[in-house]
PDB file of N, CA and C in Angstrom:
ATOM      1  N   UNK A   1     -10.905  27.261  28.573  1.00  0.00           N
ATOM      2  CA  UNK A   1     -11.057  28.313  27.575  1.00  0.00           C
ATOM      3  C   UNK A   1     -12.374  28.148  26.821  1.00  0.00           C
ATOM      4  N   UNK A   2     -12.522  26.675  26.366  1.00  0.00           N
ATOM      5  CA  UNK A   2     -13.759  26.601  25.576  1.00  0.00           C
ATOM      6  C   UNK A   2     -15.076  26.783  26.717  1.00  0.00           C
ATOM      7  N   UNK A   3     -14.788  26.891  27.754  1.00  0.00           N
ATOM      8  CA  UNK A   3     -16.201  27.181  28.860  1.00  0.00           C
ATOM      9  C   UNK A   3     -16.198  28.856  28.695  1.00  0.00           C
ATOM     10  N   UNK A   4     -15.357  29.424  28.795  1.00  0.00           N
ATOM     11  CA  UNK A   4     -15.065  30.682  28.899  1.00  0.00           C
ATOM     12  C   UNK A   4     -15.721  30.857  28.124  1.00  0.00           C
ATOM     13  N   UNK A   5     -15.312  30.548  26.662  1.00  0.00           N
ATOM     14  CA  UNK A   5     -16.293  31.146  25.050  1.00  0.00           C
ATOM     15  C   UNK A   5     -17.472  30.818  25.137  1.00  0.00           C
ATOM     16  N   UNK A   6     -18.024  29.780  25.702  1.00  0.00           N
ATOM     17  CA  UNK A   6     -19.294  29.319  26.002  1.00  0.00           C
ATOM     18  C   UNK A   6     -20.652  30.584  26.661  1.00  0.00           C
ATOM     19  N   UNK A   7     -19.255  30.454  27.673  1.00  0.00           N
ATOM     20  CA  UNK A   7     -20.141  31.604  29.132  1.00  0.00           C
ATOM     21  C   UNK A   7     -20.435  33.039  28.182  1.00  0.00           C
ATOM     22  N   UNK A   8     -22.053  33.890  28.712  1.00  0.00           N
ATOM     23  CA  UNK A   8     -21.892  35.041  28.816  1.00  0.00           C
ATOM     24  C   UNK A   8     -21.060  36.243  29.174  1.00  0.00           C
ATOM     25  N   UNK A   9     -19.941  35.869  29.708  1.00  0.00           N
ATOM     26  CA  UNK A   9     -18.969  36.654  30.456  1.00  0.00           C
ATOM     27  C   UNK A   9     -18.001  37.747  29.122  1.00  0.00           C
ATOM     28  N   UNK A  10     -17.782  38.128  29.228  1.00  0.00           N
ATOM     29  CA  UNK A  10     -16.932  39.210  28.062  1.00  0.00           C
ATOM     30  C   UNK A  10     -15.817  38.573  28.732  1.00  0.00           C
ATOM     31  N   UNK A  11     -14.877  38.593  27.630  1.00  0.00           N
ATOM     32  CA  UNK A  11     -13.342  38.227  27.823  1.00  0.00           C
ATOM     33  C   UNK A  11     -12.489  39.238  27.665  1.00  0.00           C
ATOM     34  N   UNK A  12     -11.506  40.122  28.530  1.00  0.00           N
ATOM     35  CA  UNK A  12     -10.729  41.016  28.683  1.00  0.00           C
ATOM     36  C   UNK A  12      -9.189  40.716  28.377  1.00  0.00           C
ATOM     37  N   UNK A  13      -9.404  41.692  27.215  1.00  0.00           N
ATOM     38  CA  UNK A  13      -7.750  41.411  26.358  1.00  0.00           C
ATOM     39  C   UNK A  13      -6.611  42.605  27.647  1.00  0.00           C
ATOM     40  N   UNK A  14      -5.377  42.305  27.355  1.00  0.00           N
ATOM     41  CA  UNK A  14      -4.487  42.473  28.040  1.00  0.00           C
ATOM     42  C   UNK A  14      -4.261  44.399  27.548  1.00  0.00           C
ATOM     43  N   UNK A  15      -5.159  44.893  26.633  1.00  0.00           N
ATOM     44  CA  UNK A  15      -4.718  45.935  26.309  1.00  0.00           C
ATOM     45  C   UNK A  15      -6.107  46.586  27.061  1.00  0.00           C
ATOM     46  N   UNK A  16      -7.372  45.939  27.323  1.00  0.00           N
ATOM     47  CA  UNK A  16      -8.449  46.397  28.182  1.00  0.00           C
ATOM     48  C   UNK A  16      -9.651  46.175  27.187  1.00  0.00           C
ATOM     49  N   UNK A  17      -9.757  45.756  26.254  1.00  0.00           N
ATOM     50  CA  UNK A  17     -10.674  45.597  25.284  1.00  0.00           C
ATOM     51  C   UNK A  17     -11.221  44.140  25.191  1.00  0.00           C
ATOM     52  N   UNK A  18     -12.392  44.168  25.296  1.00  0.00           N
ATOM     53  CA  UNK A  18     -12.740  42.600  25.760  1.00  0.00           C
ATOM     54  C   UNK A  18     -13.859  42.551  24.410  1.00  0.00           C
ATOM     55  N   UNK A  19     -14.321  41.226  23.840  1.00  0.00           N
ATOM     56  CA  UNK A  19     -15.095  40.429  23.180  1.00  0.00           C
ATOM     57  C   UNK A  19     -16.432  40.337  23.859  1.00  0.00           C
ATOM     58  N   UNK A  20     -16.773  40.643  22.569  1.00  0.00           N
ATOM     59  CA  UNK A  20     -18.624  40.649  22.525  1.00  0.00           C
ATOM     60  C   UNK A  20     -18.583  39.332  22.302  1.00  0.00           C
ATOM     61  N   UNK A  21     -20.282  39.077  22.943  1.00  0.00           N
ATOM     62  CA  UNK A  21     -20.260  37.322  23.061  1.00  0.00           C
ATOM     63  C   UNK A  21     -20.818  36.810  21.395  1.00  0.00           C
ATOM     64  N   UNK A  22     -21.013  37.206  20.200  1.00  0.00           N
ATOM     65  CA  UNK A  22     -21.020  37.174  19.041  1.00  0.00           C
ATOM     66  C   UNK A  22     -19.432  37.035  18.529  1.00  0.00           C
ATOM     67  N   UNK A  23     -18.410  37.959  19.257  1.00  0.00           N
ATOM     68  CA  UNK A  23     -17.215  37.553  18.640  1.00  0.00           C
ATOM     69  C   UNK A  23     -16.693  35.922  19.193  1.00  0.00           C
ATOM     70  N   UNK A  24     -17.295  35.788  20.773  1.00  0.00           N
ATOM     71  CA  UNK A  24     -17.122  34.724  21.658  1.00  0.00           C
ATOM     72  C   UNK A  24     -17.491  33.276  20.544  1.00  0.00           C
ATOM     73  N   UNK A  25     -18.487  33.536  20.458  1.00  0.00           N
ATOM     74  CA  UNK A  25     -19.480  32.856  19.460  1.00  0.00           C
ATOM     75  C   UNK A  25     -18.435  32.040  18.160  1.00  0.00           C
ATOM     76  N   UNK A  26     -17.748  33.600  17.800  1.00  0.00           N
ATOM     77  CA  UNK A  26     -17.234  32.916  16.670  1.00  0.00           C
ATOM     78  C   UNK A  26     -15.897  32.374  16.432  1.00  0.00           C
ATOM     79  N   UNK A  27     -15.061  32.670  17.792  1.00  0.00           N
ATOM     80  CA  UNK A  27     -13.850  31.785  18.027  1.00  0.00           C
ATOM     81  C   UNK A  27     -14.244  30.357  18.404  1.00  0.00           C
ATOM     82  N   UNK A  28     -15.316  30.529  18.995  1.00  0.00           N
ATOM     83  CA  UNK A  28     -16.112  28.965  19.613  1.00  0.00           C
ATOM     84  C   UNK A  28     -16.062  27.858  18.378  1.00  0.00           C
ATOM     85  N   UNK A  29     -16.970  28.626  17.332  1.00  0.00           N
ATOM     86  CA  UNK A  29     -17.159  27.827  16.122  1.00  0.00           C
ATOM     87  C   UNK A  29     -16.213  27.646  15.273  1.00  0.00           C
ATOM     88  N   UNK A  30     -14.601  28.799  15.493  1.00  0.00           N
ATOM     89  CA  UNK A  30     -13.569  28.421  15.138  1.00  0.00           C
ATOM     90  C   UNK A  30     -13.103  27.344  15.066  1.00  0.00           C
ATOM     91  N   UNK A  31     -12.847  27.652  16.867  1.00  0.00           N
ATOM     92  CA  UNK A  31     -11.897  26.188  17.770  1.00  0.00           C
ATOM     93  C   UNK A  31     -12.671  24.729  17.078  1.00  0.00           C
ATOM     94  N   UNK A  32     -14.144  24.836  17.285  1.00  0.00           N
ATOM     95  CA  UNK A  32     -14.815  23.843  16.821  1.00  0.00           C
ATOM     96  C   UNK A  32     -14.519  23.014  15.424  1.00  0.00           C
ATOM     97  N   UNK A  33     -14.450  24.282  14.455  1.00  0.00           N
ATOM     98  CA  UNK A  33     -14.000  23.485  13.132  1.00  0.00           C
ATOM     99  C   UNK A  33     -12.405  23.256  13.146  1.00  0.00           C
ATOM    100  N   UNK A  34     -11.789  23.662  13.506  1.00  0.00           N
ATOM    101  CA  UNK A  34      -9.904  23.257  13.736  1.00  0.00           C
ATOM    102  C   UNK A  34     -10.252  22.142  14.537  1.00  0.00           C
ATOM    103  N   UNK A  35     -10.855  22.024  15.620  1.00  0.00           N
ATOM    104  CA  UNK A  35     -10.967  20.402  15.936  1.00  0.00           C
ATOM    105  C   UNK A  35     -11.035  19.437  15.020  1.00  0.00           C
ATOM    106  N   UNK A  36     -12.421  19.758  14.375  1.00  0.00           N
ATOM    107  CA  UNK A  36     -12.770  18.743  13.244  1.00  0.00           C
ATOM    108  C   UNK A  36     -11.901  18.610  12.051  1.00  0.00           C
ATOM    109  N   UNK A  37     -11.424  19.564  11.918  1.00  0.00           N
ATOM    110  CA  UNK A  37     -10.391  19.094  10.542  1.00  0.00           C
ATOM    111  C   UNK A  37      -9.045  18.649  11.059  1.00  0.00           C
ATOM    112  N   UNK A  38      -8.303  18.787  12.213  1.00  0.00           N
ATOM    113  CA  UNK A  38      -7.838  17.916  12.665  1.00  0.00           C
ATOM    114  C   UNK A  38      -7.874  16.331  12.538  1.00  0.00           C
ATOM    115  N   UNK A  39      -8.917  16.239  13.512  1.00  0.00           N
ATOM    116  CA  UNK A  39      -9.780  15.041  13.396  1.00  0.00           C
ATOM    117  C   UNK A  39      -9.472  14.400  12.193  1.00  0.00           C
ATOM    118  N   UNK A  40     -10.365  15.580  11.179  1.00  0.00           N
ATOM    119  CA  UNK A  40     -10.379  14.696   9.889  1.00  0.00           C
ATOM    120  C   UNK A  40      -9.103  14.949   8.759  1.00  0.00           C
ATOM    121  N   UNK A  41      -7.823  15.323   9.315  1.00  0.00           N
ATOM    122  CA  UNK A  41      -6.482  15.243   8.648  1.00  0.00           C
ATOM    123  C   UNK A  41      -5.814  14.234   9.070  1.00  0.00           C
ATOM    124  N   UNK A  42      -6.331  13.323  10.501  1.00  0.00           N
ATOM    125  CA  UNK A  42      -5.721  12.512  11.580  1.00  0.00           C
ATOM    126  C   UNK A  42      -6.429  11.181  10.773  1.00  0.00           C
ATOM    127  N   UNK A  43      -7.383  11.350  10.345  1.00  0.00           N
ATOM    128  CA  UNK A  43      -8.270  10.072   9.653  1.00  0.00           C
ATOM    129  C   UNK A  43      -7.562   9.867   8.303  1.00  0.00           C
ATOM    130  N   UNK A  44      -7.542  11.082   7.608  1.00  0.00           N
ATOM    131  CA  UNK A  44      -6.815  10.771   6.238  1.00  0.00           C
ATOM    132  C   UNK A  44      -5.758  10.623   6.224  1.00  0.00           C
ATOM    133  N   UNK A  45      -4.800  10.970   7.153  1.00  0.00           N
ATOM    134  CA  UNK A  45      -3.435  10.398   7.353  1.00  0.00           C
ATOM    135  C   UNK A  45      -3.323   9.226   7.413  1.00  0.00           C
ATOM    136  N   UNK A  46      -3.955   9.019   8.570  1.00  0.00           N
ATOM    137  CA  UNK A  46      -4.246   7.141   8.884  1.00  0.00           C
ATOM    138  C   UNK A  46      -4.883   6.197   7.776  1.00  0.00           C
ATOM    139  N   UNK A  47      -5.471   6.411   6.994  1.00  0.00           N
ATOM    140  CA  UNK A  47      -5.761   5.632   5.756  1.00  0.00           C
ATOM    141  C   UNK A  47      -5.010   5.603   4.547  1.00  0.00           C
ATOM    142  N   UNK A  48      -4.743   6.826   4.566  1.00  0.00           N
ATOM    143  CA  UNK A  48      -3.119   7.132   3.525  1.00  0.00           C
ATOM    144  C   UNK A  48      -2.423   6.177   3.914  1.00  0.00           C
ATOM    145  N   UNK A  49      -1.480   6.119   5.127  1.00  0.00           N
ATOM    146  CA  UNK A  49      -0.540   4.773   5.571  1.00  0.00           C
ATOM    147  C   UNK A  49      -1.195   3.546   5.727  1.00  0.00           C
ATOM    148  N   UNK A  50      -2.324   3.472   5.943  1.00  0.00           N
ATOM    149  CA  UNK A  50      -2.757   1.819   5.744  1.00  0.00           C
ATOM    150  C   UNK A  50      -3.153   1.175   4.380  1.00  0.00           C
ATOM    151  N   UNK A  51      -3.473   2.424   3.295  1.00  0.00           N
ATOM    152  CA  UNK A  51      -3.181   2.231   1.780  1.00  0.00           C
ATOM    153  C   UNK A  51      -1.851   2.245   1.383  1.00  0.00           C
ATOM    154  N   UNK A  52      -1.066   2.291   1.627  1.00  0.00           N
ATOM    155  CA  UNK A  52       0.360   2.533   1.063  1.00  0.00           C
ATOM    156  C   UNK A  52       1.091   1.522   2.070  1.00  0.00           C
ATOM    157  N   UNK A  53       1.011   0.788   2.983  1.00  0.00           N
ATOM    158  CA  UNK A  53       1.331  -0.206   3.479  1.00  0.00           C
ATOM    159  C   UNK A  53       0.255  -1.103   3.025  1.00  0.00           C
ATOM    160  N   UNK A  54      -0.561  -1.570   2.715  1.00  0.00           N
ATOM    161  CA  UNK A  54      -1.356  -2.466   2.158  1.00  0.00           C
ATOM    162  C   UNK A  54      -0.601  -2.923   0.686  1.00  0.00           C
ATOM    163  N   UNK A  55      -0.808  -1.538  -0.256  1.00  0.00           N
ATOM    164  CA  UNK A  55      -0.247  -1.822  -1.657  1.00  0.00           C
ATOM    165  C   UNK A  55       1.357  -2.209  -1.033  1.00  0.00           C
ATOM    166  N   UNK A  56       2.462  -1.935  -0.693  1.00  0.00           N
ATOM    167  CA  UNK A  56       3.416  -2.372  -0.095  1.00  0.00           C
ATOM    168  C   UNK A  56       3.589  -3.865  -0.310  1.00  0.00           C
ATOM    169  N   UNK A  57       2.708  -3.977   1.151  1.00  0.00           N
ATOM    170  CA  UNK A  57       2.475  -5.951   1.233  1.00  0.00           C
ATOM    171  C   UNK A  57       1.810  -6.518  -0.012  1.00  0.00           C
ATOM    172  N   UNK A  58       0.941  -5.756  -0.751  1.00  0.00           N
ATOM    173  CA  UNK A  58       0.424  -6.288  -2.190  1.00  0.00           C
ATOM    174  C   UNK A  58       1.893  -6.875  -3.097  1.00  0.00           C
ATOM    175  N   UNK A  59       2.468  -5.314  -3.594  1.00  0.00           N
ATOM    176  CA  UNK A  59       3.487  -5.582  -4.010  1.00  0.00           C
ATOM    177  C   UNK A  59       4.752  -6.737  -3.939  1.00  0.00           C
ATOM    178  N   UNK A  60       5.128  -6.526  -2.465  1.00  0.00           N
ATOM    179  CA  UNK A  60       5.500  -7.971  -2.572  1.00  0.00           C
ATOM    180  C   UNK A  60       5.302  -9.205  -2.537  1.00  0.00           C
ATOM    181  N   UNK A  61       3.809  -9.414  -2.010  1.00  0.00           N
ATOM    182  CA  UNK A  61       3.276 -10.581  -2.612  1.00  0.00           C
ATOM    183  C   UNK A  61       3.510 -11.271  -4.122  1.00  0.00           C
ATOM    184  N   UNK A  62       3.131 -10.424  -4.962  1.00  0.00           N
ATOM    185  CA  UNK A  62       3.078  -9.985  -6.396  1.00  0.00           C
ATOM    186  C   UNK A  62       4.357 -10.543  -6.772  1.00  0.00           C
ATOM    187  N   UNK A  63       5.664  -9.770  -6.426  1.00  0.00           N
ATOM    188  CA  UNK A  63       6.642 -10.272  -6.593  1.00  0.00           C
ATOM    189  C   UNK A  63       7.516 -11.621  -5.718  1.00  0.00           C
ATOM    190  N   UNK A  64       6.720 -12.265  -5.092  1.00  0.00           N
ATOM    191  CA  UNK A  64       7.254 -13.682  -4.563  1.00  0.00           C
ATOM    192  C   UNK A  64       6.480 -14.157  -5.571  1.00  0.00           C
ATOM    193  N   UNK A  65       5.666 -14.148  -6.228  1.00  0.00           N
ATOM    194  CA  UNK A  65       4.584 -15.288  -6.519  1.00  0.00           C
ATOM    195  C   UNK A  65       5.790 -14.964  -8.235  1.00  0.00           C
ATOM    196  N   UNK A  66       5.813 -13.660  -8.692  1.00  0.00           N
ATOM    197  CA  UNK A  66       6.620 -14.259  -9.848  1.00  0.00           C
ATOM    198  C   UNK A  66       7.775 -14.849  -9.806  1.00  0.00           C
ATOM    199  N   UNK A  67       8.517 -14.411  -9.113  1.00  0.00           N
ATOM    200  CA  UNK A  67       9.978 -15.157  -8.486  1.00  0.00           C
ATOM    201  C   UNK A  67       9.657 -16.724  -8.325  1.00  0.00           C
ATOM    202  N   UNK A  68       8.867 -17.357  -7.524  1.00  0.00           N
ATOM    203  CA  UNK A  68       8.150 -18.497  -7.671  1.00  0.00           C
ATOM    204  C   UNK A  68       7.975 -18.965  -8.763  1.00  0.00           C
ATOM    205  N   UNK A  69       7.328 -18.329  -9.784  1.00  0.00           N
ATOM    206  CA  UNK A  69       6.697 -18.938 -11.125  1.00  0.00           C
ATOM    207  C   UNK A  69       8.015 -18.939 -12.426  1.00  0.00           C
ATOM    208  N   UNK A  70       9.183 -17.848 -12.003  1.00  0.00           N
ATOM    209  CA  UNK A  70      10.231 -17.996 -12.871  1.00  0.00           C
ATOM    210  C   UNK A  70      10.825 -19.423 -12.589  1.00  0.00           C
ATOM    211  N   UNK A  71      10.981 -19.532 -11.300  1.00  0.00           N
ATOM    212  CA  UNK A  71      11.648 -21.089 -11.006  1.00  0.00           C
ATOM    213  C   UNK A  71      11.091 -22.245 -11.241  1.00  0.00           C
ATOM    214  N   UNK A  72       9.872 -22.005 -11.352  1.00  0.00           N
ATOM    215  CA  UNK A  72       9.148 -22.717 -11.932  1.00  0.00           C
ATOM    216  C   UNK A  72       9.366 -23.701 -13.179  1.00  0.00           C
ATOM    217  N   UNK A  73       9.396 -21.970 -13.950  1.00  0.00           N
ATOM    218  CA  UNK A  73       9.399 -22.054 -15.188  1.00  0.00           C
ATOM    219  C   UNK A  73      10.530 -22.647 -16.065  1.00  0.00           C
ATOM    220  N   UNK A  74      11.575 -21.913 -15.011  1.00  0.00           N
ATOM    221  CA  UNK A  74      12.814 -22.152 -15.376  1.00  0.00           C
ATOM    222  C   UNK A  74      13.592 -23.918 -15.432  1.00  0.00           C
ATOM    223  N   UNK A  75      13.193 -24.316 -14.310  1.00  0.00           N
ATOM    224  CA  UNK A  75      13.112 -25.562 -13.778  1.00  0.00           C
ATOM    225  C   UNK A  75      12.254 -26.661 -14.735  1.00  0.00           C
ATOM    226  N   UNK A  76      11.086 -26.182 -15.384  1.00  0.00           N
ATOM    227  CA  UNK A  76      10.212 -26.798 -16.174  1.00  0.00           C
ATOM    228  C   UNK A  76      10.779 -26.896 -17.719  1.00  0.00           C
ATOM    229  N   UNK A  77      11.647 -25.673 -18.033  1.00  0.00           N
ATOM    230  CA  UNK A  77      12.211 -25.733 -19.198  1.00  0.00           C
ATOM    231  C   UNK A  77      13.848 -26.702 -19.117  1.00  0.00           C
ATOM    232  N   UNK A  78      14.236 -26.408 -17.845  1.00  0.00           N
ATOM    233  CA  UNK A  78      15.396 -27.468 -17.861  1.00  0.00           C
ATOM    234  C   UNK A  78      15.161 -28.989 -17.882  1.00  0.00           C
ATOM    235  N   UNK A  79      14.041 -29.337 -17.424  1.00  0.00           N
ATOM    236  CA  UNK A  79      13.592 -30.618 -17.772  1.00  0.00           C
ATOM    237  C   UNK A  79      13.200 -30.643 -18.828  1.00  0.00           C
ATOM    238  N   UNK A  80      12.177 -30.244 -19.627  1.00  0.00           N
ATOM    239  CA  UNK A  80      12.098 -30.352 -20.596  1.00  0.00           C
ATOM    240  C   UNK A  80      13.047 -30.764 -22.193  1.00  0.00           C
ATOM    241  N   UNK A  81      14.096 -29.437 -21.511  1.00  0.00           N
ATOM    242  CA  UNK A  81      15.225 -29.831 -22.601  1.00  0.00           C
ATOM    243  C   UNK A  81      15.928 -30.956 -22.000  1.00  0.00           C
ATOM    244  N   UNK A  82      16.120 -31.366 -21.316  1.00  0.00           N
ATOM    245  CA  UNK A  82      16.891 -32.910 -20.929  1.00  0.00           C
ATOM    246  C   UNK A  82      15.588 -33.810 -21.462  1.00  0.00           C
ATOM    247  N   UNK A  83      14.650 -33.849 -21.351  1.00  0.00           N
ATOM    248  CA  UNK A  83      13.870 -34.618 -22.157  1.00  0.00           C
ATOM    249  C   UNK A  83      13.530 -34.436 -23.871  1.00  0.00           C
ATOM    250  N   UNK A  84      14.027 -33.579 -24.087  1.00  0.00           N
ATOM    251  CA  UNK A  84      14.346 -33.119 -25.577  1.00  0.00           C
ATOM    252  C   UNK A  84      15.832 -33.904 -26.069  1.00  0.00           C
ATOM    253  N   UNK A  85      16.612 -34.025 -25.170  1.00  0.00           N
ATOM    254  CA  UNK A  85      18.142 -34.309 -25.733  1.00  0.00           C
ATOM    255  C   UNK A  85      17.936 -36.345 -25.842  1.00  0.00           C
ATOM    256  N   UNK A  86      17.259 -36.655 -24.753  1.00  0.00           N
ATOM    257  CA  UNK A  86      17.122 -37.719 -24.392  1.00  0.00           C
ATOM    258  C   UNK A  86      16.452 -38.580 -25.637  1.00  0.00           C
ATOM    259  N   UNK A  87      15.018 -38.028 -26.073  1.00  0.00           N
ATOM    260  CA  UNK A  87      14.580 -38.615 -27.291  1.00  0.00           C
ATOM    261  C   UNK A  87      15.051 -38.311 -28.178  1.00  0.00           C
ATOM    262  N   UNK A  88      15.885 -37.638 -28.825  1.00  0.00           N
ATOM    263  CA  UNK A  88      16.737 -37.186 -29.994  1.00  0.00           C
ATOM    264  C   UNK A  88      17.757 -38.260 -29.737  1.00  0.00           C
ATOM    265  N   UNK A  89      19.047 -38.437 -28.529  1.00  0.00           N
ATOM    266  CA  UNK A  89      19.917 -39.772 -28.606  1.00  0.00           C
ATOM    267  C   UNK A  89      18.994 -41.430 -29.094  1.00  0.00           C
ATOM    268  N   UNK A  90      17.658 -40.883 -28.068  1.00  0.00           N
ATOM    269  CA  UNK A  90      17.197 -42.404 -28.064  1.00  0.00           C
ATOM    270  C   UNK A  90      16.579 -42.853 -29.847  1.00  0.00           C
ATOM    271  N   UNK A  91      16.690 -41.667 -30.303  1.00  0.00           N
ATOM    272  CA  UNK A  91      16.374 -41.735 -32.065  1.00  0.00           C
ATOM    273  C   UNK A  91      17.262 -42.166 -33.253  1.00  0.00           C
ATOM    274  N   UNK A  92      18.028 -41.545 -32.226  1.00  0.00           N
ATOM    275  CA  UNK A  92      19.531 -41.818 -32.933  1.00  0.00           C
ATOM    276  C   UNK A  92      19.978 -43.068 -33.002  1.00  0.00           C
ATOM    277  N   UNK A  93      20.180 -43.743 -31.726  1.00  0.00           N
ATOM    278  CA  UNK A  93      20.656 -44.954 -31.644  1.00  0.00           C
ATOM    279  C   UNK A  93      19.527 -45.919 -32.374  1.00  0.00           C
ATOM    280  N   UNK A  94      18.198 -45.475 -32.145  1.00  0.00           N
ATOM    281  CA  UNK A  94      17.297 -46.630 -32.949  1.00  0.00           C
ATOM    282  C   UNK A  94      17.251 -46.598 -34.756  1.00  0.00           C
ATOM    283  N   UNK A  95      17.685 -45.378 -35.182  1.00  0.00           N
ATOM    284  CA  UNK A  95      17.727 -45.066 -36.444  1.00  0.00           C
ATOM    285  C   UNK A  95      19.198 -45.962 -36.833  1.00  0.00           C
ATOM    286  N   UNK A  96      20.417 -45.528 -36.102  1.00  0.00           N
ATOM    287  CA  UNK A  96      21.488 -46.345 -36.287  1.00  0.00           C
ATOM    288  C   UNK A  96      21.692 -47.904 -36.247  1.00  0.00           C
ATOM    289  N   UNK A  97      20.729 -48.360 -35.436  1.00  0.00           N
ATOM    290  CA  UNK A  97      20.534 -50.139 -35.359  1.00  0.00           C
ATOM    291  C   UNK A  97      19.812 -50.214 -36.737  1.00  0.00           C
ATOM    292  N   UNK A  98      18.571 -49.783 -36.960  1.00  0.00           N
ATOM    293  CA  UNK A  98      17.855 -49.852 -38.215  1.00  0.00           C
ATOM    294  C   UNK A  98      18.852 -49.932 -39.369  1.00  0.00           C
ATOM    295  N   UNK A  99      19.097 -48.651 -39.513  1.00  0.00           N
ATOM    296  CA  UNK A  99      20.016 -48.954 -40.900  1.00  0.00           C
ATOM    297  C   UNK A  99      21.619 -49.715 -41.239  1.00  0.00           C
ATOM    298  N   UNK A 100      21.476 -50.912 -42.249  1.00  0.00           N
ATOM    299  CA  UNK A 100      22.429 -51.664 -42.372  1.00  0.00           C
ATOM    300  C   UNK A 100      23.756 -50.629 -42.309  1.00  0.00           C
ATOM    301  N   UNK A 101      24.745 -51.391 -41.744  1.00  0.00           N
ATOM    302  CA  UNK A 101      26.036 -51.019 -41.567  1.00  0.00           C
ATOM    303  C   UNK A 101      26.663 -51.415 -43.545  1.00  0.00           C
ATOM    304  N   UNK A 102      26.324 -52.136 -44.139  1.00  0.00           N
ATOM    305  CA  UNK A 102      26.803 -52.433 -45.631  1.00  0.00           C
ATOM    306  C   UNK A 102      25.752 -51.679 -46.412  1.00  0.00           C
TER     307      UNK A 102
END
């Protein structure tokens, strides 16, 4: 078809009325740009999903690393307070030897 639009030849519609090669011309440069925006709806599609699967895998990165850092945290504060309870007894008992029983 696109040789057809190309060629000098007039193209004959089914009712007997055929295309001047100026109209030829300008289905040519039609077809031509519907290619290209194709093309270029096929490109922006494809970067759309490799941005939105990218942020995706971002995202959950993001959220292992806080999940990680709560246990962390969490874990860091449970020691902590066992080392909080620990010097408070160990104060206790040294304050209690210190001071006379009379």
């Amino acid at each position: 078809l696109l040789d057809l639009l190309k060629s000098n030849r007039s193209i004959a519609t089914p009712c007997g009325k055929s295309f001047s090669s100026k109209t030829k011309m300008s289905i040519y440069d039609h077809s031509i740009h519907g290619m290209v925006a194709d093309v270029l709806r096929g490109v922006l599609l494809f970067f759309t999903v490799l941005t939105v699967s990218f942020s995706i895998l971002l995202l959950e990165w993001f959220n292992e690393r806080l999940s990680q850092m709560q246990r962390m945290v969490h874990k860091k504060s449970k020691e902590f307070l066992v080392e909080c309870m620990i010097e408070n007894y160990e104060k206790k008992l040294l304050s209690a030897h210190r001071t006379p029983l009379f």
